[in-house]
N, C-alpha and C. Protein backbone atom coordinates (compact mmCIF):
# COMPACT_ATOMS: atom_id res chain seq x y z
N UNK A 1 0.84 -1.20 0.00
CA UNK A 1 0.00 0.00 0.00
C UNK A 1 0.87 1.24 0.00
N UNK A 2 0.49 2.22 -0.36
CA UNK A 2 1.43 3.69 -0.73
C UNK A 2 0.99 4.03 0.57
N UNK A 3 2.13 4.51 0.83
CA UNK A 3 2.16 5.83 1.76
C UNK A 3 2.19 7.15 1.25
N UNK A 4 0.32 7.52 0.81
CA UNK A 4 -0.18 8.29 0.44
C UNK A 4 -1.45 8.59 0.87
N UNK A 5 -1.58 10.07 1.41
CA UNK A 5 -2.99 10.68 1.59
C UNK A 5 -2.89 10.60 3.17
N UNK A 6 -1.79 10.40 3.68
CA UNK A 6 -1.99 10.18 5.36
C UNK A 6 -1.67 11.28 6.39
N UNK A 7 -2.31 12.10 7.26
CA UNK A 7 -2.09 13.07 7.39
C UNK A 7 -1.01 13.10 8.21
N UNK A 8 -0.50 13.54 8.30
CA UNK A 8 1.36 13.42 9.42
C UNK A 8 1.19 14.61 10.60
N UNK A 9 0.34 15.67 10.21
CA UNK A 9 0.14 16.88 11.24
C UNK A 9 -1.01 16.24 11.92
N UNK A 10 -0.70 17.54 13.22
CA UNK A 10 -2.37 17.89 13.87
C UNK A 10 -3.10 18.42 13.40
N UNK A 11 -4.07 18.06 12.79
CA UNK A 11 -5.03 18.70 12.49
C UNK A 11 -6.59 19.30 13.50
N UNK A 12 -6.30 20.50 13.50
CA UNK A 12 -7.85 21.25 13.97
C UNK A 12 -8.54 21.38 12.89
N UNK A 13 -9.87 20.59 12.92
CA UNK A 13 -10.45 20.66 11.78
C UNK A 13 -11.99 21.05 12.23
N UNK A 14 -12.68 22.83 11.86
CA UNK A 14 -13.78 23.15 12.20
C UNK A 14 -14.78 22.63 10.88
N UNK A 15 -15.61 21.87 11.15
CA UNK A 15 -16.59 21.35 9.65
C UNK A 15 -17.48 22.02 9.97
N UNK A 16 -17.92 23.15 8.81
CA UNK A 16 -18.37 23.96 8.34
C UNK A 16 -19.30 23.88 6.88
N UNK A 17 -19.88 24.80 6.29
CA UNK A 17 -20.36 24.41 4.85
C UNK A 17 -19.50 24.89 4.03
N UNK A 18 -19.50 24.81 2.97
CA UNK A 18 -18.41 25.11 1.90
C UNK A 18 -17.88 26.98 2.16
N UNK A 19 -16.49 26.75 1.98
CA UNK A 19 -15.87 27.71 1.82
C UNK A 19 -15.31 27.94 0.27
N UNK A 20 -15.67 29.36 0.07
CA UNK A 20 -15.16 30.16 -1.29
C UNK A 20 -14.12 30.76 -1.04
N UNK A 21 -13.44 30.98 -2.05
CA UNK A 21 -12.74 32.04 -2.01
C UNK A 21 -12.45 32.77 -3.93
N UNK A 22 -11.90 34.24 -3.89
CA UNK A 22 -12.24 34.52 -5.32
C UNK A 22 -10.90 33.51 -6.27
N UNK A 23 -11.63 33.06 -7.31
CA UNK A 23 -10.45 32.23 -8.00
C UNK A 23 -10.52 30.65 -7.97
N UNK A 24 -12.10 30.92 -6.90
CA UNK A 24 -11.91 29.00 -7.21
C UNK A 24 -12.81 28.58 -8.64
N UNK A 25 -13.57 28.77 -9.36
CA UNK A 25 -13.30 28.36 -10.44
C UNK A 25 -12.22 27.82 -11.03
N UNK A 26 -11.48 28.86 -11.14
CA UNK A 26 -10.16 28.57 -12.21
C UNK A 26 -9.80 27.36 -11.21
N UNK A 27 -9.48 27.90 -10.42
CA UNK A 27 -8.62 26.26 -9.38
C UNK A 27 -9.22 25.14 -9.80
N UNK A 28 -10.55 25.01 -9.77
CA UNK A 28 -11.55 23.89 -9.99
C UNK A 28 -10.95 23.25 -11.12
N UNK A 29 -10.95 24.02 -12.08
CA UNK A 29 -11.46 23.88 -13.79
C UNK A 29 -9.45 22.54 -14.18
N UNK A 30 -8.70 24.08 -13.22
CA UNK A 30 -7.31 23.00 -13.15
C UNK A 30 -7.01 22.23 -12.29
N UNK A 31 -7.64 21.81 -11.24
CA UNK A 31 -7.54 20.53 -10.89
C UNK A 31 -7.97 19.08 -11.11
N UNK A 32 -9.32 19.69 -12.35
CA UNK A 32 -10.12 18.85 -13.37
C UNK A 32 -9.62 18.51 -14.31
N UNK A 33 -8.11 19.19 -14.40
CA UNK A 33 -7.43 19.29 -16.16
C UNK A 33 -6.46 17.98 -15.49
N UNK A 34 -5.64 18.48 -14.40
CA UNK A 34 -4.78 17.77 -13.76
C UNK A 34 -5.16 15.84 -13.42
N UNK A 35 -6.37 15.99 -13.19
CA UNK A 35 -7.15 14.72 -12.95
C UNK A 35 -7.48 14.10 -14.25
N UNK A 36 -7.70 14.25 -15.61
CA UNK A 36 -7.66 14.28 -16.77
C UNK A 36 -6.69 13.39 -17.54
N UNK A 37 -5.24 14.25 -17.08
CA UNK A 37 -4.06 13.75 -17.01
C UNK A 37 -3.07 12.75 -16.40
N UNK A 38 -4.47 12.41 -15.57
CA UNK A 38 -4.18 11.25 -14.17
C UNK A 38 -2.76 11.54 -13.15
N UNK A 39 -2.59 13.26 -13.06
CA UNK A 39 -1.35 13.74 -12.59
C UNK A 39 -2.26 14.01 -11.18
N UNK A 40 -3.47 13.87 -10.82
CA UNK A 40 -4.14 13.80 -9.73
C UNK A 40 -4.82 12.72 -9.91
N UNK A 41 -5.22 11.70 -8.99
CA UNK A 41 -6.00 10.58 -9.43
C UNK A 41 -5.82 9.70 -7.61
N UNK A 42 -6.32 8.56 -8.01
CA UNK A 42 -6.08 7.23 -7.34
C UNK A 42 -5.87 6.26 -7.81
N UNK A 43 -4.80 5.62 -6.74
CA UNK A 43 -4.16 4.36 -7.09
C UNK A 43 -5.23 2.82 -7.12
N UNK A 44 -5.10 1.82 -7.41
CA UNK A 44 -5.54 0.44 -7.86
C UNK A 44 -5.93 0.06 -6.18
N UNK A 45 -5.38 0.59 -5.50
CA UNK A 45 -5.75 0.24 -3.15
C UNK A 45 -6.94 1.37 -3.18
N UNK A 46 -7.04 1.86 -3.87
CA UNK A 46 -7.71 3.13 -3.56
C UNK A 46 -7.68 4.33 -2.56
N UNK A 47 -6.36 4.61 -2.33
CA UNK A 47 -5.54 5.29 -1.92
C UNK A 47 -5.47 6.79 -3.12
N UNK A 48 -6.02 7.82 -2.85
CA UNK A 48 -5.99 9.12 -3.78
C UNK A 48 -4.29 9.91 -3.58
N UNK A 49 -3.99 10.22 -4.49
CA UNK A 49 -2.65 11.27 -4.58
C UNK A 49 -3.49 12.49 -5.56
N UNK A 50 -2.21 13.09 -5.43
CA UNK A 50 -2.39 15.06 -5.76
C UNK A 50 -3.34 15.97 -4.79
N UNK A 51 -3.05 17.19 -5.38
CA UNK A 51 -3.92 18.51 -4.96
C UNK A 51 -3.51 19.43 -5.13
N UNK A 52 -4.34 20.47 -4.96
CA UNK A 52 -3.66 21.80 -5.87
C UNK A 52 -5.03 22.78 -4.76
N UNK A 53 -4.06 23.82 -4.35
CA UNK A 53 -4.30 25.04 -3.89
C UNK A 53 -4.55 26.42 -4.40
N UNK A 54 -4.48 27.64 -3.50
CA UNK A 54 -5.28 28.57 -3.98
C UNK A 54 -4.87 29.73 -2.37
N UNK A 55 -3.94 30.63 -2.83
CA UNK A 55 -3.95 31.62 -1.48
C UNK A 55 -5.53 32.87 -1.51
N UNK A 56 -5.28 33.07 -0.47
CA UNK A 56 -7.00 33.88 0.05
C UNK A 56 -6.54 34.95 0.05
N UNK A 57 -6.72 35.66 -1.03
CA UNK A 57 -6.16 37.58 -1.17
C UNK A 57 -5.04 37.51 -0.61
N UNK A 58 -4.60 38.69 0.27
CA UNK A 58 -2.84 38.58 0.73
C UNK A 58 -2.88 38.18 2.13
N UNK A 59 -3.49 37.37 2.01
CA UNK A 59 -3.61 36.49 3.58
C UNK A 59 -2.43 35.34 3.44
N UNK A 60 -2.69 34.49 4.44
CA UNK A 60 -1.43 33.31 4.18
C UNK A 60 -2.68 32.22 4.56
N UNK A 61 -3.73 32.78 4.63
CA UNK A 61 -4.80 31.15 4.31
C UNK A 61 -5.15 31.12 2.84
N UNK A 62 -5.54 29.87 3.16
CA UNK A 62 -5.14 29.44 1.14
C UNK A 62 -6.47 28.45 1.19
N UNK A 63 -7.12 28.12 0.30
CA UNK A 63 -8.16 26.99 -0.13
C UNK A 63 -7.55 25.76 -0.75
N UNK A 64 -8.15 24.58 -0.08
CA UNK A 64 -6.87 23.34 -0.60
C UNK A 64 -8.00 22.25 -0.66
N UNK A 65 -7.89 21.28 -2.00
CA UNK A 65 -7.86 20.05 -2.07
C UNK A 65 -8.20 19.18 -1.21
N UNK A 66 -9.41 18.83 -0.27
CA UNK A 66 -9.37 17.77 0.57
C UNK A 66 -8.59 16.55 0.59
N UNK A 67 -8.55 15.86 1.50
CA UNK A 67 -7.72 14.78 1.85
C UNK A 67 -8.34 13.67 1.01
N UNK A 68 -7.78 12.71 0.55
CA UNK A 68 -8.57 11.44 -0.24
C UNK A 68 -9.71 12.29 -0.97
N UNK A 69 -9.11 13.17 -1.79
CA UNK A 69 -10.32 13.83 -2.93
C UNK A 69 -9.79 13.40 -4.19
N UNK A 70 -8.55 12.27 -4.53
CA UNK A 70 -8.50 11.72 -5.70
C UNK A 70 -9.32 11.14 -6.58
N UNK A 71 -10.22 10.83 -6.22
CA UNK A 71 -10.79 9.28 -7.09
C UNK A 71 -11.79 10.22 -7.74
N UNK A 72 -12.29 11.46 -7.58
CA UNK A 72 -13.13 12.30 -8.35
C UNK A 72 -13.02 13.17 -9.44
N UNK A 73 -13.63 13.00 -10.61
CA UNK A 73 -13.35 13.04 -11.67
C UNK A 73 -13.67 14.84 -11.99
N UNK A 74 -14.52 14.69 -11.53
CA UNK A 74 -14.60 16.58 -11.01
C UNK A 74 -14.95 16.80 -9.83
N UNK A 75 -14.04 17.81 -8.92
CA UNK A 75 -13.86 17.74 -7.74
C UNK A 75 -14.87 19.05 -7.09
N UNK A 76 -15.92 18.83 -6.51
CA UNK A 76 -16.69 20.52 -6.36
C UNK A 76 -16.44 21.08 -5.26
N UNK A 77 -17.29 22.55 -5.02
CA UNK A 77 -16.81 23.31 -3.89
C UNK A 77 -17.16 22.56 -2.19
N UNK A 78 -17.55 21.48 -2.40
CA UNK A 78 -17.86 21.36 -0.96
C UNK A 78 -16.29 19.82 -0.72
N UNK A 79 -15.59 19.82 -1.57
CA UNK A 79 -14.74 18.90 -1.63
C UNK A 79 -13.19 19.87 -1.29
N UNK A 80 -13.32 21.09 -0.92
CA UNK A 80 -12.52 21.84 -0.58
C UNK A 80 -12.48 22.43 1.15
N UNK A 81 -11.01 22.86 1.29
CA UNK A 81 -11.41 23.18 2.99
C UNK A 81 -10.54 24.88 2.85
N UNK A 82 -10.50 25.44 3.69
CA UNK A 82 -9.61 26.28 3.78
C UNK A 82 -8.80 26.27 5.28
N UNK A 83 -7.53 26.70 5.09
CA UNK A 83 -6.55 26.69 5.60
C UNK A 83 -6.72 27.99 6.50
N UNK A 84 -6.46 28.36 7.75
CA UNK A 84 -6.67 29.29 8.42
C UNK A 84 -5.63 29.83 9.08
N UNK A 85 -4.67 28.75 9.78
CA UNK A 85 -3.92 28.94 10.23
C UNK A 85 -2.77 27.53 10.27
N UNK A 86 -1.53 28.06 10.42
CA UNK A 86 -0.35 26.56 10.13
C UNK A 86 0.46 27.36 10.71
N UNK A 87 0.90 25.92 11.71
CA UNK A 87 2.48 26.07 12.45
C UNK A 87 3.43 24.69 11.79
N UNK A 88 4.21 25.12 11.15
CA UNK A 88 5.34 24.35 10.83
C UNK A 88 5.96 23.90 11.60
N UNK A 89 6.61 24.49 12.72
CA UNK A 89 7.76 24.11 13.44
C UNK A 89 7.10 23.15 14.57
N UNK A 90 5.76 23.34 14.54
CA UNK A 90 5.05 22.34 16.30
C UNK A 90 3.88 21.02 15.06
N UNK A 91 3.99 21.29 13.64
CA UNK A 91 3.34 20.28 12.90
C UNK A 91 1.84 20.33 13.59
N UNK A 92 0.92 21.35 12.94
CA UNK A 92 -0.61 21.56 13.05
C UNK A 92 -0.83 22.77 12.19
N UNK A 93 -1.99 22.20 11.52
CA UNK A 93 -2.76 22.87 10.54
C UNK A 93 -3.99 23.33 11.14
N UNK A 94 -4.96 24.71 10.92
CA UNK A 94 -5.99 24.54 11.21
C UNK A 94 -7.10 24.90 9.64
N UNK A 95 -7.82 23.98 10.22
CA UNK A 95 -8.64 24.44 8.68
C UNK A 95 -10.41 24.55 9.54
N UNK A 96 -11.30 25.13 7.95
CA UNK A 96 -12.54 24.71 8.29
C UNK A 96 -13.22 24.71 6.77
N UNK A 97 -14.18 24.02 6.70
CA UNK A 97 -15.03 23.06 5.73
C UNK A 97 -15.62 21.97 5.71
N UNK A 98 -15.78 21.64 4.41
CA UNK A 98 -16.65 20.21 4.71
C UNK A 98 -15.63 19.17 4.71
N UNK A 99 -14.19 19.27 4.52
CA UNK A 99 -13.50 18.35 4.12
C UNK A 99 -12.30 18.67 5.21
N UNK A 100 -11.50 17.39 5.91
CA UNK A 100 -10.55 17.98 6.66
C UNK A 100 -9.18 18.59 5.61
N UNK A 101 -8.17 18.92 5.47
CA UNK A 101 -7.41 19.36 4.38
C UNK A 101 -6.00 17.91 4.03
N UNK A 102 -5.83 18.18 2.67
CA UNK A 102 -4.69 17.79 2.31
C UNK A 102 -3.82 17.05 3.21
N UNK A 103 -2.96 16.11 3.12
CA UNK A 103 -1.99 15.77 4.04
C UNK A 103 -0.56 16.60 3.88
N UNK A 104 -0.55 17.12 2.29
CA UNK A 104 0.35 17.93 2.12
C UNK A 104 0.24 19.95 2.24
N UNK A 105 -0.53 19.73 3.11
CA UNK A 105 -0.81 20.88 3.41
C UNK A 105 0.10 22.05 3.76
N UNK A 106 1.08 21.19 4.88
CA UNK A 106 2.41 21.78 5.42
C UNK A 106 3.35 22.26 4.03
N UNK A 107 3.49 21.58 2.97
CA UNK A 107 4.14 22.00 2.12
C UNK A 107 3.70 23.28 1.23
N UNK A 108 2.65 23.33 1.04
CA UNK A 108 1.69 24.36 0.49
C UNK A 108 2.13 25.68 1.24
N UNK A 109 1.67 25.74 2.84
CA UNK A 109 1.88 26.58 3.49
C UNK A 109 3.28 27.11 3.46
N UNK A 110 4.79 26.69 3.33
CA UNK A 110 5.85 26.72 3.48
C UNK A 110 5.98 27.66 1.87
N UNK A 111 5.79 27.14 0.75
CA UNK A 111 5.73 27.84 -0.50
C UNK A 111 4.93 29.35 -0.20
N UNK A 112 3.91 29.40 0.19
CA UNK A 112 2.94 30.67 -0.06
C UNK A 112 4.07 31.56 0.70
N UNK A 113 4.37 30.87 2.24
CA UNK A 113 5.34 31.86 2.57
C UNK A 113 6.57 32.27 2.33
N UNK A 114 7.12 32.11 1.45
CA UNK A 114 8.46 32.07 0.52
C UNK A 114 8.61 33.30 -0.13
N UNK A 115 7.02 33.44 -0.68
CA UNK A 115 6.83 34.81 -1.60
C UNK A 115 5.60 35.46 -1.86
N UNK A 116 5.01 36.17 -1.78
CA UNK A 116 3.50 36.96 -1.59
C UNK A 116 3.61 36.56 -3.05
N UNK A 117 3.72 36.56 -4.08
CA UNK A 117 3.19 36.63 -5.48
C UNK A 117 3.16 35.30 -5.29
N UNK A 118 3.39 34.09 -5.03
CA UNK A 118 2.79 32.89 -5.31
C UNK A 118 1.56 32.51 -4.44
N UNK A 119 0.63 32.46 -5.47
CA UNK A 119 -0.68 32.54 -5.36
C UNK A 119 -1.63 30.86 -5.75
N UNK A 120 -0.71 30.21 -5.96
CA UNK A 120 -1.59 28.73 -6.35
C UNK A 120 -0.56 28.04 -6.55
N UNK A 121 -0.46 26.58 -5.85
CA UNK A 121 0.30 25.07 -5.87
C UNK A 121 -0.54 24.08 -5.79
N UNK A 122 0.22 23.30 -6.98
CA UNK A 122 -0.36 22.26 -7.15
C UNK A 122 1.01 20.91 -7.18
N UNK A 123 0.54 18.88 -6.55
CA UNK A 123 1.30 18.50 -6.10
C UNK A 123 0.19 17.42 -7.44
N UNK A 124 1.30 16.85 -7.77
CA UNK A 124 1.24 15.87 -8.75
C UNK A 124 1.48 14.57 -8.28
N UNK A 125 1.43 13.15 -9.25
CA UNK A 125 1.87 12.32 -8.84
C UNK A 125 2.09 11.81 -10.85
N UNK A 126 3.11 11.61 -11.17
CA UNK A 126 3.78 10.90 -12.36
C UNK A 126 4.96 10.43 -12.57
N UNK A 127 4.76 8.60 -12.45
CA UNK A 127 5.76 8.17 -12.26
C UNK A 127 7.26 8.21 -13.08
N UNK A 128 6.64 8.14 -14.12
CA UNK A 128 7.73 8.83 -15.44
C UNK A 128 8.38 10.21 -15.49
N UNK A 129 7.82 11.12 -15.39
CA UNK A 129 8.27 12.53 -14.96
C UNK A 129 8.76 12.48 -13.80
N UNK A 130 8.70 11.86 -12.92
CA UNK A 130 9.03 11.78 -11.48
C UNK A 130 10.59 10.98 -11.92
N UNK A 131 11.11 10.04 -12.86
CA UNK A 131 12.39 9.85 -12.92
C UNK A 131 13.01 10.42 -14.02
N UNK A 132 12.18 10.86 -14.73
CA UNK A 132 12.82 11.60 -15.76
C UNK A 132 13.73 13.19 -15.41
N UNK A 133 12.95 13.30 -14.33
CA UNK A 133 13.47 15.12 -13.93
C UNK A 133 14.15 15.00 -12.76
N UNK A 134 13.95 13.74 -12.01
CA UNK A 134 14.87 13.65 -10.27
C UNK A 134 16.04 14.10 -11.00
N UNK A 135 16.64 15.30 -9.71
CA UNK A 135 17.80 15.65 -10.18
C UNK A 135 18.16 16.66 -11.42
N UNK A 136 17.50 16.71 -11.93
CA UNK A 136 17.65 17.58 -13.37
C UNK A 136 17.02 18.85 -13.03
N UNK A 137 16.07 18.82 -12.58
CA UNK A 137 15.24 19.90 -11.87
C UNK A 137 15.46 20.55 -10.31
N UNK A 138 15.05 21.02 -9.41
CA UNK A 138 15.28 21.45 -8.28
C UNK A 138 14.98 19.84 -7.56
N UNK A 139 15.47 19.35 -6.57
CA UNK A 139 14.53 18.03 -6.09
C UNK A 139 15.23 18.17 -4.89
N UNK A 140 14.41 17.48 -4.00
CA UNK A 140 14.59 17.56 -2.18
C UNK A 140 14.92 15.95 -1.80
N UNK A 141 16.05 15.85 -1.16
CA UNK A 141 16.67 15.19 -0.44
C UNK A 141 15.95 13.70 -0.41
N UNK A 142 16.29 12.51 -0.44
CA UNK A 142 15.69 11.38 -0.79
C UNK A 142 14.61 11.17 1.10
N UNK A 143 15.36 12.04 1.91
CA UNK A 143 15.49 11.19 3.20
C UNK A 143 14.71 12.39 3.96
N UNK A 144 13.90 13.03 3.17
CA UNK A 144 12.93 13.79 3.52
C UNK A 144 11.27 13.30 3.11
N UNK A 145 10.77 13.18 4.02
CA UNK A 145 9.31 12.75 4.00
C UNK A 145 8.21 13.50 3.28
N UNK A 146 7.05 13.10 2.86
CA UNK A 146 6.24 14.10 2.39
C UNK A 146 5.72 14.44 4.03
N UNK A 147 4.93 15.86 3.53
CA UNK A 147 3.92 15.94 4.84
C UNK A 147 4.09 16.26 6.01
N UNK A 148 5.69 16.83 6.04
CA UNK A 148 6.06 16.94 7.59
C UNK A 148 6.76 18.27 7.45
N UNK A 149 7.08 18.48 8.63
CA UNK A 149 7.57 20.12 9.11
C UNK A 149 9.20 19.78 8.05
N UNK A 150 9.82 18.73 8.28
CA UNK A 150 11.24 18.62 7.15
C UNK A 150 10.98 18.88 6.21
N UNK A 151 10.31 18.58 5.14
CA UNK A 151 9.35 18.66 3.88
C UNK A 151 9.39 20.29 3.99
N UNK A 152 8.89 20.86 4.58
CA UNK A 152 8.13 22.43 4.07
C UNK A 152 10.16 23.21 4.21
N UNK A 153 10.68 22.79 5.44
CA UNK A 153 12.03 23.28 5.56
C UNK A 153 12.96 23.07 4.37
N UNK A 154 12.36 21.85 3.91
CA UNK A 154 13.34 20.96 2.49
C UNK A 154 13.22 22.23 1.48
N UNK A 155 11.89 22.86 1.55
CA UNK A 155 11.58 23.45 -0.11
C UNK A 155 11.77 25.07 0.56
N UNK A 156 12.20 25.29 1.88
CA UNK A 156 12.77 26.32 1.81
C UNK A 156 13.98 26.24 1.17
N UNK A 157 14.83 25.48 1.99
CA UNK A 157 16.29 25.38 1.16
C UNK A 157 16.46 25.45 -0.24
N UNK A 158 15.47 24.44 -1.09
CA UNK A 158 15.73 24.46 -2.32
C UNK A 158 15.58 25.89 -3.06
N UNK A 159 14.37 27.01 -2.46
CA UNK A 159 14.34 28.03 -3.23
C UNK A 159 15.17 28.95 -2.90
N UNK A 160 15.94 28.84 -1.67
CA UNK A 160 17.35 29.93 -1.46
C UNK A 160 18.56 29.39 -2.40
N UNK A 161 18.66 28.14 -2.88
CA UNK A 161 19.62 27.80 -2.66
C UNK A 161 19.76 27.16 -4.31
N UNK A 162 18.41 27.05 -5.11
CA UNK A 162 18.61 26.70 -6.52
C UNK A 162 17.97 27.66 -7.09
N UNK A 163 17.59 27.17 -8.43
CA UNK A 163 16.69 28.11 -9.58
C UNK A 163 15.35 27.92 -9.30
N UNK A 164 14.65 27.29 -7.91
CA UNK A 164 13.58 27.19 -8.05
C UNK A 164 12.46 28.31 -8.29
N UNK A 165 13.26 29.31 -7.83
CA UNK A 165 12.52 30.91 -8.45
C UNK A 165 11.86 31.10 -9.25
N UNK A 166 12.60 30.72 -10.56
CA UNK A 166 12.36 30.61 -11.35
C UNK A 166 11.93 29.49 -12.43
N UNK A 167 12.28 28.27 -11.94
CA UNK A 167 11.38 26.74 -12.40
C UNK A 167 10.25 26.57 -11.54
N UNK A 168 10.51 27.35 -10.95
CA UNK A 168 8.78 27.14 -10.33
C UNK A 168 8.44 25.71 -9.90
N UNK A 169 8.75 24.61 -9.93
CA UNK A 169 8.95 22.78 -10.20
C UNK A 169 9.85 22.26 -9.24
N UNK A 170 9.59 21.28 -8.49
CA UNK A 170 10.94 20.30 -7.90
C UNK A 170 10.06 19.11 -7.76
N UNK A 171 10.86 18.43 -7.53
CA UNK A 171 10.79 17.31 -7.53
C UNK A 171 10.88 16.46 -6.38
N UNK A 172 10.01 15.40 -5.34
CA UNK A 172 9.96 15.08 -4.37
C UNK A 172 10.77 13.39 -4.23
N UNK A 173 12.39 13.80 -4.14
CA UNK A 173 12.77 12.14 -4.35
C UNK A 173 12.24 11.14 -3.72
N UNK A 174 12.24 11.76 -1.69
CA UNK A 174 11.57 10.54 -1.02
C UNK A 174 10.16 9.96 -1.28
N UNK A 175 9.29 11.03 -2.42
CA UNK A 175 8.06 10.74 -2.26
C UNK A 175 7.35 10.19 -3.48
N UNK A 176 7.48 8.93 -3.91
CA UNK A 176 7.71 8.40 -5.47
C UNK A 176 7.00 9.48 -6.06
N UNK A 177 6.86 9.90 -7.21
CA UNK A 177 6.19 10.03 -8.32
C UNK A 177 5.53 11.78 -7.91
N UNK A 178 6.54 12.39 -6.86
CA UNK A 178 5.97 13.83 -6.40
C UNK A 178 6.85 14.54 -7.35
N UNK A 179 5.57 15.48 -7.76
CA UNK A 179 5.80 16.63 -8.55
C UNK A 179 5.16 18.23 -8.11
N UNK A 180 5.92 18.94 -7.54
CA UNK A 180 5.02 20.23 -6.73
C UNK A 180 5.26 21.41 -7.77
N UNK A 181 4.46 22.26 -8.38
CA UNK A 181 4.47 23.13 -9.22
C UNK A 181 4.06 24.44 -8.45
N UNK A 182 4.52 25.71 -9.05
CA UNK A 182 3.90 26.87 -8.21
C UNK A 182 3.58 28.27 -9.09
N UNK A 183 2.96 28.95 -8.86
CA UNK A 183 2.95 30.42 -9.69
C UNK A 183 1.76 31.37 -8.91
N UNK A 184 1.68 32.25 -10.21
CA UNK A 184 0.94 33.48 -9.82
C UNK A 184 -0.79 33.49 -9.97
N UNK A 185 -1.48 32.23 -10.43
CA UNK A 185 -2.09 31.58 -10.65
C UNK A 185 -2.52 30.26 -10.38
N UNK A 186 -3.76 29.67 -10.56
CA UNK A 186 -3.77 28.04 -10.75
C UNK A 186 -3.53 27.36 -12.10
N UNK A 187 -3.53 28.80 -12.64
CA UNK A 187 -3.49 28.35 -14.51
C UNK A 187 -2.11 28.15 -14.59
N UNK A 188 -1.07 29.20 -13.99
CA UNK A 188 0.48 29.13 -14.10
C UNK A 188 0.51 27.88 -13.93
N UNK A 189 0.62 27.30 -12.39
CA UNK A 189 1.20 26.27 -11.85
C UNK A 189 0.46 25.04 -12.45
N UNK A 190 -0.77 24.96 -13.05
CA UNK A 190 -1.31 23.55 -13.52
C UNK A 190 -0.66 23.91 -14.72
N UNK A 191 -0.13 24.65 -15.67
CA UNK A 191 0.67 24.91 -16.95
C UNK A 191 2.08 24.50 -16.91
N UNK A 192 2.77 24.86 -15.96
CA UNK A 192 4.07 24.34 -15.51
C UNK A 192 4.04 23.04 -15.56
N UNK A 193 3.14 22.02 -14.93
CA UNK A 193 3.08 20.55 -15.05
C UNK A 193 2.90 20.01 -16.07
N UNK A 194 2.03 20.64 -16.55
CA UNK A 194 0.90 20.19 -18.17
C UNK A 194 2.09 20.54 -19.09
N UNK A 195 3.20 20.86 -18.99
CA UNK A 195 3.93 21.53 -20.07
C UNK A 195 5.35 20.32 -20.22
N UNK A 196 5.19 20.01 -18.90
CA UNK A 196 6.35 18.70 -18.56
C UNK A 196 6.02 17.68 -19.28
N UNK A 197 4.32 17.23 -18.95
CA UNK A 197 3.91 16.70 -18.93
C UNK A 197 3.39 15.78 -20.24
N UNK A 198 3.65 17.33 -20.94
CA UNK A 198 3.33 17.05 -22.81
C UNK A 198 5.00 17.36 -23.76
N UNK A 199 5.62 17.13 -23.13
CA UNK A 199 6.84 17.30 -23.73
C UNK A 199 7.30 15.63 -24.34
């Protein structure tokens, strides 16, 4: 069985009715493109991978992908949670919605705070692109976990310390077949993948 979709934080999770925010369309429409592409999907255990986010105006809460929201072929607004508050360093998320959030949530949060103009991430799963680019691209340490406070610290390092600035892309060695994309948009960052993806 993958060790995928499992949440590694604390989660405070207030369930609520659906939360909006402006821009989820577009998020929707590319996380529908992404699922399409089976770069979001579920595995044959039925175990779901991917998700793709969305920051809330110039806040640092963001709208994210529920947890085990793979296996849906179009994913709607009540299949989303929002992010309210995240501590990295003590590993707890707080969210509220109908859905508890992402397991990769911590990583999401770690990117938005990197840079106010990144405005939407999205986390892939392709096993081919996933060995085709290890290494060639920005990529984080084999012996780093998804999902954990190391993880969000991992992809600090990488953007001080490579071109991820500007590839926008790395690559998750310890985490088979992880692909995390980012931009000023959900259109950027599902374009960044889709572009790998069709090469």
């Amino acid at each position: 069985m993958h060790d995928e979709g499992v949440i590694k934080f604390e989660c405070r999770w207030e369930k609520t009715p659906v939360c909006s925010i402006e821009g989820v369309e577009e998020l929707m429409q590319c996380r529908d493109e992404l699922f399409s592409r089976k770069l979001i999907g579920v595995y044959e255990d039925g175990i779901g991978y991917g998700n793709i986010s969305l920051r809330e105006g110039e806040s640092g809460r963001f709208l994210i992908s529920g947890t085990q929201t793979g296996h849906f072929e179009k994913l709607s607004k009540d299949r989303y949670v929002l992010v309210t508050a995240y501590d990295i360093e003590h590993n707890r998320v707080e969210c509220k919605g109908p859905v508890q959030a992402s397991s990769e949530s911590l990583t999401h949060a770690m990117i938005y705070g990197m840079n106010p103009a990144i405005r939407a991430v999205a986390h892939a799963h392709h096993n081919g692109l996933w060995k085709r680019f290890k290494n060639r691209i920005p990529t984080t340490r084999e012996e780093v976990a998804y999902g954990t406070p190391a993880m969000a610290v991992e992809v600090q390092r990488l953007y001080a310390e490579t071109d991820l600035k500007t590839k926008k892309i790395f690559v998750m060695a310890g985490h088979q077949e992880g692909l995390v994309s980012f931009g000023a948009s959900p259109r950027e960052a599902c374009n960044i993948l889709l572009n790998l993806y069709e090469t």
